[in-house]
C-alpha atoms as a PDB file:
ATOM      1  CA  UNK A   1       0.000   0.000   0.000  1.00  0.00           C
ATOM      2  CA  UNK A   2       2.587   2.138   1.070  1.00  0.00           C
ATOM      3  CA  UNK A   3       4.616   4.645  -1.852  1.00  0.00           C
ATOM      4  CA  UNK A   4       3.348   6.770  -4.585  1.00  0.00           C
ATOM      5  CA  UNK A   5       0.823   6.355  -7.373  1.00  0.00           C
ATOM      6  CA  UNK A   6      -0.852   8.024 -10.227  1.00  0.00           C
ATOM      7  CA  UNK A   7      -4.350   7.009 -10.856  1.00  0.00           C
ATOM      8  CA  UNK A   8      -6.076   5.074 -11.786  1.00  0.00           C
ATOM      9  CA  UNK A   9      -5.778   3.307  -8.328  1.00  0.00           C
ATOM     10  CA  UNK A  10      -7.157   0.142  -6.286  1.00  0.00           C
ATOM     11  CA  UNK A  11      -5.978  -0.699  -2.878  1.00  0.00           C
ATOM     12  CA  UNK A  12      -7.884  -3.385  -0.758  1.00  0.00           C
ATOM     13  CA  UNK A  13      -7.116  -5.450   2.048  1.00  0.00           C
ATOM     14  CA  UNK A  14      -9.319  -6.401   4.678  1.00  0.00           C
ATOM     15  CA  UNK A  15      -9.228  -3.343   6.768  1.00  0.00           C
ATOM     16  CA  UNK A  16      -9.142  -0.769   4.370  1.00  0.00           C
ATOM     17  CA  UNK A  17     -10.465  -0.149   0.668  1.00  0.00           C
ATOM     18  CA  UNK A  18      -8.842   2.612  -1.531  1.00  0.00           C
ATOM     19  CA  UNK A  19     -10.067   3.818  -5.141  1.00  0.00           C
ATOM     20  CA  UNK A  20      -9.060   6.424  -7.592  1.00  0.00           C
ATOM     21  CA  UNK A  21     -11.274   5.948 -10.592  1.00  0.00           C
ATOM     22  CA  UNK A  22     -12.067   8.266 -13.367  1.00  0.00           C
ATOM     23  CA  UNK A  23     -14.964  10.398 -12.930  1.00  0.00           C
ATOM     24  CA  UNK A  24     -15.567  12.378 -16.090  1.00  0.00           C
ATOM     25  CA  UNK A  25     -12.779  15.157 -15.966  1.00  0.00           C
ATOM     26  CA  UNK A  26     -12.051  14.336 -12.575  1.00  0.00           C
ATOM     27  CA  UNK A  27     -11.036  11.892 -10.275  1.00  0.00           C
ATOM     28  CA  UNK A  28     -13.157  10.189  -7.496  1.00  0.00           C
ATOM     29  CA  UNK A  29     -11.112   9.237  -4.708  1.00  0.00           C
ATOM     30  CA  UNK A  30     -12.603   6.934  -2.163  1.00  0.00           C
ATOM     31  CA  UNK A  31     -11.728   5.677   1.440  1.00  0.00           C
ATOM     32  CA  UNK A  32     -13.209   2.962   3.340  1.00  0.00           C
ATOM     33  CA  UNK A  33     -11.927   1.932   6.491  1.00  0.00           C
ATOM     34  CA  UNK A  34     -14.888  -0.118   9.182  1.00  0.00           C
ATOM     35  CA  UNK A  35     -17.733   2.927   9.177  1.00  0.00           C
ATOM     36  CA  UNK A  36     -15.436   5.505   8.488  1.00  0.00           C
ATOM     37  CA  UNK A  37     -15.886   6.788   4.567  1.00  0.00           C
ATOM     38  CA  UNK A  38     -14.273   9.018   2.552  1.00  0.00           C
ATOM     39  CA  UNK A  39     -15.574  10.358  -1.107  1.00  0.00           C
ATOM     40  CA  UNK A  40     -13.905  13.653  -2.589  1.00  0.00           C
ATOM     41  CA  UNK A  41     -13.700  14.993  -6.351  1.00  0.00           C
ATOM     42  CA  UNK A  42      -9.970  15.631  -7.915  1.00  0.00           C
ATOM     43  CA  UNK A  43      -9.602  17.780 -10.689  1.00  0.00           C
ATOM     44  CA  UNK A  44      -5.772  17.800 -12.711  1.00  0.00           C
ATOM     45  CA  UNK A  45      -3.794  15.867 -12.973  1.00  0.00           C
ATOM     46  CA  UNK A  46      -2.519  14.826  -9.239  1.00  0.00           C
ATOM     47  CA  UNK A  47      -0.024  11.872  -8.491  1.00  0.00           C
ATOM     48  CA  UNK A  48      -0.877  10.488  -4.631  1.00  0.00           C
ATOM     49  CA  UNK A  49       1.348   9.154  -2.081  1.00  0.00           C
ATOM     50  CA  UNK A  50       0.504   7.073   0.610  1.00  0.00           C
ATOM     51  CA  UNK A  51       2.708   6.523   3.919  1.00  0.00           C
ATOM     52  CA  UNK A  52       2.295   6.394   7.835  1.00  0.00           C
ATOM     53  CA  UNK A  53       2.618   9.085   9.163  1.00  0.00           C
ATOM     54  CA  UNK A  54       2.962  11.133  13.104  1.00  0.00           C
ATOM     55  CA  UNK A  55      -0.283   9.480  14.883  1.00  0.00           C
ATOM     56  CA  UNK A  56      -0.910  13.303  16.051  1.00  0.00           C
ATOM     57  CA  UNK A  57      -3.791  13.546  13.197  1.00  0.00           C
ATOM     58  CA  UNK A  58      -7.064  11.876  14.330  1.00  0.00           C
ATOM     59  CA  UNK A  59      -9.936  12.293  15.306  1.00  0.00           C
ATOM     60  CA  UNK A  60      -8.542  16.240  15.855  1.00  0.00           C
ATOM     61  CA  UNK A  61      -4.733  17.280  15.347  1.00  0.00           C
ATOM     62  CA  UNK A  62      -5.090  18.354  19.083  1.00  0.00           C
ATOM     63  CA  UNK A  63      -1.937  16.187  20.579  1.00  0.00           C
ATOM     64  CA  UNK A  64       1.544  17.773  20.863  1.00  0.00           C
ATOM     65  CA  UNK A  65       3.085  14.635  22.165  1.00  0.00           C
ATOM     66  CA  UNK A  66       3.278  10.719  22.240  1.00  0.00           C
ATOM     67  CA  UNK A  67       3.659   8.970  25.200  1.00  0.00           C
ATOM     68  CA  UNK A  68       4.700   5.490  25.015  1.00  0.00           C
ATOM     69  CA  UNK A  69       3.767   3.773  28.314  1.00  0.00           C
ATOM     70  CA  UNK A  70       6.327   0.826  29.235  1.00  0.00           C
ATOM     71  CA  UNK A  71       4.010  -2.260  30.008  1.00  0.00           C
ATOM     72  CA  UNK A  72       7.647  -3.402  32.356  1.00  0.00           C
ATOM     73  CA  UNK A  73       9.433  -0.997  34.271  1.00  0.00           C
ATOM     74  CA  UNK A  74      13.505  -0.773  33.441  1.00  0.00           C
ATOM     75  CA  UNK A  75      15.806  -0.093  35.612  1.00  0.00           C
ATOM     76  CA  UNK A  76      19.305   1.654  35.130  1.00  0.00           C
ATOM     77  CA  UNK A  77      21.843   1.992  36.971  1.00  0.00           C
ATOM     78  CA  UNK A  78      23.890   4.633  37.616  1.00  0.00           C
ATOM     79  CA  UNK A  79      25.831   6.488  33.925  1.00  0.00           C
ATOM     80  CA  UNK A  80      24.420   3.271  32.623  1.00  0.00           C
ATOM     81  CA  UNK A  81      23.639   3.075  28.601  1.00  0.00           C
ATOM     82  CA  UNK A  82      20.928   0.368  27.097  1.00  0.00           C
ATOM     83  CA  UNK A  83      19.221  -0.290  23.404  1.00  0.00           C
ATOM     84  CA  UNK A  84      15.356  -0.924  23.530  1.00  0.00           C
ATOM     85  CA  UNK A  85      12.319  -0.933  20.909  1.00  0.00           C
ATOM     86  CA  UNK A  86       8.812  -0.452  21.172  1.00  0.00           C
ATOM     87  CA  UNK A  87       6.055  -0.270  19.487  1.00  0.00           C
ATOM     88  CA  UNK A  88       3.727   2.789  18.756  1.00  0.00           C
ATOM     89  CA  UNK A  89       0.672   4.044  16.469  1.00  0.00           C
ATOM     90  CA  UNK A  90       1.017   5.071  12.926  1.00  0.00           C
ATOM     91  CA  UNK A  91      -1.701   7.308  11.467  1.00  0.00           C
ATOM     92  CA  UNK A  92      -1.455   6.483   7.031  1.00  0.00           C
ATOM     93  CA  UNK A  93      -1.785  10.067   5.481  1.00  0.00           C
ATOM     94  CA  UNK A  94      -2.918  10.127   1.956  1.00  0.00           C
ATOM     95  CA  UNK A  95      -0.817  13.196   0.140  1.00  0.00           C
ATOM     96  CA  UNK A  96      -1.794  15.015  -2.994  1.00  0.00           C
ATOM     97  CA  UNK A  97       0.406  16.781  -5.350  1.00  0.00           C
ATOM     98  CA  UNK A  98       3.267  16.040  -7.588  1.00  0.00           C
ATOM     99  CA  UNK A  99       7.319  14.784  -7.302  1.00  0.00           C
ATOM    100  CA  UNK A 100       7.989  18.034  -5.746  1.00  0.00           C
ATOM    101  CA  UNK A 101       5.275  19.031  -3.298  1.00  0.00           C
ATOM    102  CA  UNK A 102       2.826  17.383  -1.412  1.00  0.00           C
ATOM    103  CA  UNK A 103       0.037  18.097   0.905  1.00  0.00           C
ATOM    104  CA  UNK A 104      -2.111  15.990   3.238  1.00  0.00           C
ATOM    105  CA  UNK A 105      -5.681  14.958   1.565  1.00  0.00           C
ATOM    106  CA  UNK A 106      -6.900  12.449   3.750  1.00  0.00           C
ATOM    107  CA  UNK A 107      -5.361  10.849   7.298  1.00  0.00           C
ATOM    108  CA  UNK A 108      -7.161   7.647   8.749  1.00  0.00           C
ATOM    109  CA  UNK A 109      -6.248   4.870  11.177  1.00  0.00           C
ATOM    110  CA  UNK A 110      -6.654   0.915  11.611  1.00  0.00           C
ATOM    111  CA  UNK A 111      -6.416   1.440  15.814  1.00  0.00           C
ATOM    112  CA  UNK A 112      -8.347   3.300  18.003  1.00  0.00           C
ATOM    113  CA  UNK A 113      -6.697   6.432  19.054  1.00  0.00           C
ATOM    114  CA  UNK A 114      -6.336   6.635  23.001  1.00  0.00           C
ATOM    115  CA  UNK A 115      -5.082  10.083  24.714  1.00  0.00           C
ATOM    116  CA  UNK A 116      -3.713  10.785  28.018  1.00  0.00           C
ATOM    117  CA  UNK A 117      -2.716  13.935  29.622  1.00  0.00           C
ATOM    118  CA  UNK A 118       1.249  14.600  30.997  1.00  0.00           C
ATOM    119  CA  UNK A 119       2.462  16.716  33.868  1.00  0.00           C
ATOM    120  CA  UNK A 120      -0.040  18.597  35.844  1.00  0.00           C
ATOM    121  CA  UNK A 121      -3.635  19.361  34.735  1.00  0.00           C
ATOM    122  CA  UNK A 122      -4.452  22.553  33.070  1.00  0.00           C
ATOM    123  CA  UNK A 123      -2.220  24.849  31.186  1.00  0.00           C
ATOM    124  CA  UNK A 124       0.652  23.367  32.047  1.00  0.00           C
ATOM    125  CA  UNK A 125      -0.219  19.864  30.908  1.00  0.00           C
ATOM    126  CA  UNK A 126       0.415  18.317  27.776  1.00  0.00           C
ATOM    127  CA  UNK A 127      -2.232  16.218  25.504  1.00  0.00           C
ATOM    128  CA  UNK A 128      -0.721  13.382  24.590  1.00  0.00           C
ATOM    129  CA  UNK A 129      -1.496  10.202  22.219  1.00  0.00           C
ATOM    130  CA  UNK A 130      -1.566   7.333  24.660  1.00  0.00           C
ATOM    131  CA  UNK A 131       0.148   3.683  23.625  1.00  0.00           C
ATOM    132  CA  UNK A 132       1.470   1.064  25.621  1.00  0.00           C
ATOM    133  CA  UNK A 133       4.014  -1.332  24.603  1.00  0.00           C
ATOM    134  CA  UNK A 134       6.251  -4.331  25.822  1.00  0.00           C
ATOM    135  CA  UNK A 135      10.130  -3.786  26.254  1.00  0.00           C
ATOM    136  CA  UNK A 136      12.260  -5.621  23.242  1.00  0.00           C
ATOM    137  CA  UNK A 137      15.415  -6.602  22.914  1.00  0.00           C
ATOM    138  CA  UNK A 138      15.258  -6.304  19.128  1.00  0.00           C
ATOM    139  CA  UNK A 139      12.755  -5.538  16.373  1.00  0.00           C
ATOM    140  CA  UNK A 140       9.288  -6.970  16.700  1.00  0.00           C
ATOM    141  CA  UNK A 141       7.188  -8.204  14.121  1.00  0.00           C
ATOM    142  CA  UNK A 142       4.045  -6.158  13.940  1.00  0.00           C
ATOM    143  CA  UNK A 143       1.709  -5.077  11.273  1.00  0.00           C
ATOM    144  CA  UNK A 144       3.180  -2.138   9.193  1.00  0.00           C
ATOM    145  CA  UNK A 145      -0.300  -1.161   8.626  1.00  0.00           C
ATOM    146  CA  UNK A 146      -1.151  -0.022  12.547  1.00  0.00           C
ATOM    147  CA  UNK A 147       2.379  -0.392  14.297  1.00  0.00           C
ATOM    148  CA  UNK A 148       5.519   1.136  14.169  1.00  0.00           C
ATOM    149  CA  UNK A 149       8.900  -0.198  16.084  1.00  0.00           C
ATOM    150  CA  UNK A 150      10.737   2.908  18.414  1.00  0.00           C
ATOM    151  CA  UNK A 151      14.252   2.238  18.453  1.00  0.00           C
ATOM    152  CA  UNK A 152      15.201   4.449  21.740  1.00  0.00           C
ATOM    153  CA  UNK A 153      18.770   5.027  23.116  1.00  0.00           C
ATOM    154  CA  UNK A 154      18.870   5.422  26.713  1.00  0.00           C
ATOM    155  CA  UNK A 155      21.217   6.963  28.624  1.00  0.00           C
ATOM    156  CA  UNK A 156      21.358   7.691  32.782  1.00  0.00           C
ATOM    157  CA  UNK A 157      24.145  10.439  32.821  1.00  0.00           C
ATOM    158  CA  UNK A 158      23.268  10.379  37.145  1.00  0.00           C
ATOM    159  CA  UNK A 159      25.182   8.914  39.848  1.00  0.00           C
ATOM    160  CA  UNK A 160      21.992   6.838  40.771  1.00  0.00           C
ATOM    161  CA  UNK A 161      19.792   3.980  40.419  1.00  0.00           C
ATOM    162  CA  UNK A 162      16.413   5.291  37.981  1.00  0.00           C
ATOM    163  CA  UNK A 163      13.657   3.440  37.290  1.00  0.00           C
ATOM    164  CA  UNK A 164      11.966   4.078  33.780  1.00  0.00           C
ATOM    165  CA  UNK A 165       7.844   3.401  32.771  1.00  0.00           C
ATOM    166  CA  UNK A 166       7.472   5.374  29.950  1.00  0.00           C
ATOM    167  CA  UNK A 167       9.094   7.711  27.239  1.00  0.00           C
ATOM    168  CA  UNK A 168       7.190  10.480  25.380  1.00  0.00           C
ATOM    169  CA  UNK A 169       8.357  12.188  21.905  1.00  0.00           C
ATOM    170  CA  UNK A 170       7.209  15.502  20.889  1.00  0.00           C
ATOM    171  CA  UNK A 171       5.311  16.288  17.581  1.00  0.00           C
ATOM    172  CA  UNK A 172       8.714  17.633  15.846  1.00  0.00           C
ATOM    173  CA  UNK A 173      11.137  14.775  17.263  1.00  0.00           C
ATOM    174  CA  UNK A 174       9.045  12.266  15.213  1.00  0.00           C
ATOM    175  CA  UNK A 175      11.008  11.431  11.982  1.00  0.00           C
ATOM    176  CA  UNK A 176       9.388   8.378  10.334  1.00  0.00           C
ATOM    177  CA  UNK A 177      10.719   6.112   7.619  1.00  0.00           C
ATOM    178  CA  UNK A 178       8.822   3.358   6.023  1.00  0.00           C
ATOM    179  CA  UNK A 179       9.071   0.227   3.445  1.00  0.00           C
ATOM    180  CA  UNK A 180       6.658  -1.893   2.757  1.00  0.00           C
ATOM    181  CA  UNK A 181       7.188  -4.333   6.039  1.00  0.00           C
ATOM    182  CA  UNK A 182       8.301  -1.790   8.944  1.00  0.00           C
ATOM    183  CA  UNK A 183       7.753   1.690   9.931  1.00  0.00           C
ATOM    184  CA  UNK A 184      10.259   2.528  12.203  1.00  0.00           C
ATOM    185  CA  UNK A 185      11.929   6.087  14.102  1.00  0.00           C
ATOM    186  CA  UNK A 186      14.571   6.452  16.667  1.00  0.00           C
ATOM    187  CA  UNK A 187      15.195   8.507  19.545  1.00  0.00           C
ATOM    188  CA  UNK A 188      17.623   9.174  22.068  1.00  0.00           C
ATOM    189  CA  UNK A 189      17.255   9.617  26.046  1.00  0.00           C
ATOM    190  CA  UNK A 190      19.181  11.298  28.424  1.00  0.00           C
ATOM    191  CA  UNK A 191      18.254  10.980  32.300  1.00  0.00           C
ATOM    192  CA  UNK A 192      19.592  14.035  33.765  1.00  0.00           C
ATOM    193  CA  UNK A 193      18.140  13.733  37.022  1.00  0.00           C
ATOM    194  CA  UNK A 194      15.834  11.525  38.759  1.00  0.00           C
ATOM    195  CA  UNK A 195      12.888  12.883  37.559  1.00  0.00           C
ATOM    196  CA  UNK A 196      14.250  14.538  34.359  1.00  0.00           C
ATOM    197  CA  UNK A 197      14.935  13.413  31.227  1.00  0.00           C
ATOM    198  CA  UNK A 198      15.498  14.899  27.861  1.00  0.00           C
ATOM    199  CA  UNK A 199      14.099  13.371  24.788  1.00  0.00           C
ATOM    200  CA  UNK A 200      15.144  13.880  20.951  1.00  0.00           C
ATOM    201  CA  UNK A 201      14.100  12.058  17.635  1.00  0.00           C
ATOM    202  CA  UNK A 202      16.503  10.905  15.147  1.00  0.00           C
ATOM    203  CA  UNK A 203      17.101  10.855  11.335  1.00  0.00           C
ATOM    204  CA  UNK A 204      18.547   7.838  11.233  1.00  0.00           C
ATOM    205  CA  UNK A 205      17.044   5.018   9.140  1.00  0.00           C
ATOM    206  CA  UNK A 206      16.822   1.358  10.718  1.00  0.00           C
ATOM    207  CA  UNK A 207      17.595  -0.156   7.083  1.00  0.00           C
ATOM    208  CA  UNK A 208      19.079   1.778   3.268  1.00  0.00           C
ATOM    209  CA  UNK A 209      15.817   0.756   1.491  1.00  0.00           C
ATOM    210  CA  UNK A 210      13.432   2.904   4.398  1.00  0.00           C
ATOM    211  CA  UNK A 211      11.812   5.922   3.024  1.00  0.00           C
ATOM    212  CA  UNK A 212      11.706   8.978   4.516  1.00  0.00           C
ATOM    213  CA  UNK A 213       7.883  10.209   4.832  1.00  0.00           C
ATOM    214  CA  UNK A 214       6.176  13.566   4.357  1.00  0.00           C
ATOM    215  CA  UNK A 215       5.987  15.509   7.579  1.00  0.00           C
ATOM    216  CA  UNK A 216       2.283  16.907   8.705  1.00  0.00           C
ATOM    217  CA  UNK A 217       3.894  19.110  11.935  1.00  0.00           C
ATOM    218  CA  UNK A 218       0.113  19.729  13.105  1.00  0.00           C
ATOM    219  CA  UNK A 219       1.161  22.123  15.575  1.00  0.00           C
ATOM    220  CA  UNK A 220       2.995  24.902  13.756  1.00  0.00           C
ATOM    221  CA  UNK A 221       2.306  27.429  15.932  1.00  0.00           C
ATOM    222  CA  UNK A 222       4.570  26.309  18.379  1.00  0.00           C
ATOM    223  CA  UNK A 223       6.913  28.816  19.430  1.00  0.00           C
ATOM    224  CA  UNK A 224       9.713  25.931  19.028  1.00  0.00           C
ATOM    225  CA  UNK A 225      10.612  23.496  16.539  1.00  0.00           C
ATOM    226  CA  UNK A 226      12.804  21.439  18.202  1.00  0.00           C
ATOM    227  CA  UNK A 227      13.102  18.061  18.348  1.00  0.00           C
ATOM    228  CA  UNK A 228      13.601  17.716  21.955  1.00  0.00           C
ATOM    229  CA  UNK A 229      11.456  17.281  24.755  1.00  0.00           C
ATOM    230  CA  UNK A 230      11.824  17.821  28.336  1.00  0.00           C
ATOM    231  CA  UNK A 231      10.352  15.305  30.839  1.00  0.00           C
ATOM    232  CA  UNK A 232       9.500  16.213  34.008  1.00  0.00           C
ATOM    233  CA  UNK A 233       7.936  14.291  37.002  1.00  0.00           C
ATOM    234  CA  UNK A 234       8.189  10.418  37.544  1.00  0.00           C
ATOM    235  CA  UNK A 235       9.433   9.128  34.566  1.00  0.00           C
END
């Protein structure tokens, strides 16, 4: 399913049906996926690429974070360096455009999209998409279509024992790559303190025949791009 097409176009599986078909000067583009449908007219002559992409989209772009909720606890000890993956949502965004510039058409997901809130209620807290995942050594098979692997670098720069149950990556420290069997980022964190940590996606590609994807950023307004995070509380 995943890479770029002109239409004419059919993609089906079980969970999701796709069409482009011609519709007089036009195209019709169509998206089914369980109750949720999709019909829009295309005029031109558009090419379409299709990709996962941040799962910051749906049912709102209203999320500035993901939160990836350890279902172990890990423990390092003290300036102590570790390797893990885990899994996380993928949103598929359906792009419109040409080889040189795209725009998002149409986002939709396979999962249900759960949300939880960070830090302190209010202001001050952060909306965050909510996922919980297992601790692995090495990469997990999973469906491309609704999972992504997190390969995360951790590293406890403290003089003390930490205990980790979660991670959380901010909308602009999210740099997905894809082929058609894994979606995959990486990101890097630092314990500074006990209850700090520091958080930053990665460019780096898990494999030479991953894709980079086309970034949907749905919180431009943010007075920072950066793709670091600060954690603060019990991590």
């Amino acid at each position: 399913m995943y890479g770029t097409h002109p239409p004419p176009l059919v993609l089906e599986d079980e969970q999701v049906k796709i069409r482009i078909e011609s519709h007089g000067e036009s195209w019709a583009y169509s998206r089914v996926v369980g109750e949720d449908q999709v019909r829009q007219l295309v005029s031109g002559n558009p090419t379409f690429s299709i990709h996962p992409i941040e799962p910051l989209q749906l049912p709102k772009p209203l999320a500035r974070a993901l939160t990836i909720q350890f279902e172990e606890s890990l423990s390092l000890g003290p300036l102590a360096k570790t390797q893990v993956f885990l899994t996380f949502p993928i949103e598929i965004g359906v792009f419109i455009g040409n080889q040189k510039q795209f725009q998002l058409f149409d986002a939709f997901c396979l999962g249900k999209p759960k949300y939880s809130l960070y830090g302190k209620a209010g202001p001050v807290g952060i909306l965050c998409r909510h996922h919980q995942s297992s601790l692995y050594s090495e990469i997990p098979t999973v469906n491309p279509l609704l999972l992504g692997i997190l390969r995360l670098n951790i590293h406890n720069t403290t003089n003390r024992w930490v205990t980790l149950t979660r991670v959380m990556l901010g909308a602009y420290g999210m740099k997905l790559a894809y082929n058609q069997n894994l979606v995959g980022m990486a990101a890097t964190m630092e314990i500074i303190d006990r209850d700090v940590a520091e958080v930053e996606g990665s460019d780096h590609l898990f494999s030479q025949d991953m894709v980079a994807g086309h970034e949907t950023y749905p919180f431009r307004m943010l007075s920072t791009q950066s793709r670091k995070i600060t954690m603060e509380g019990p991590l």
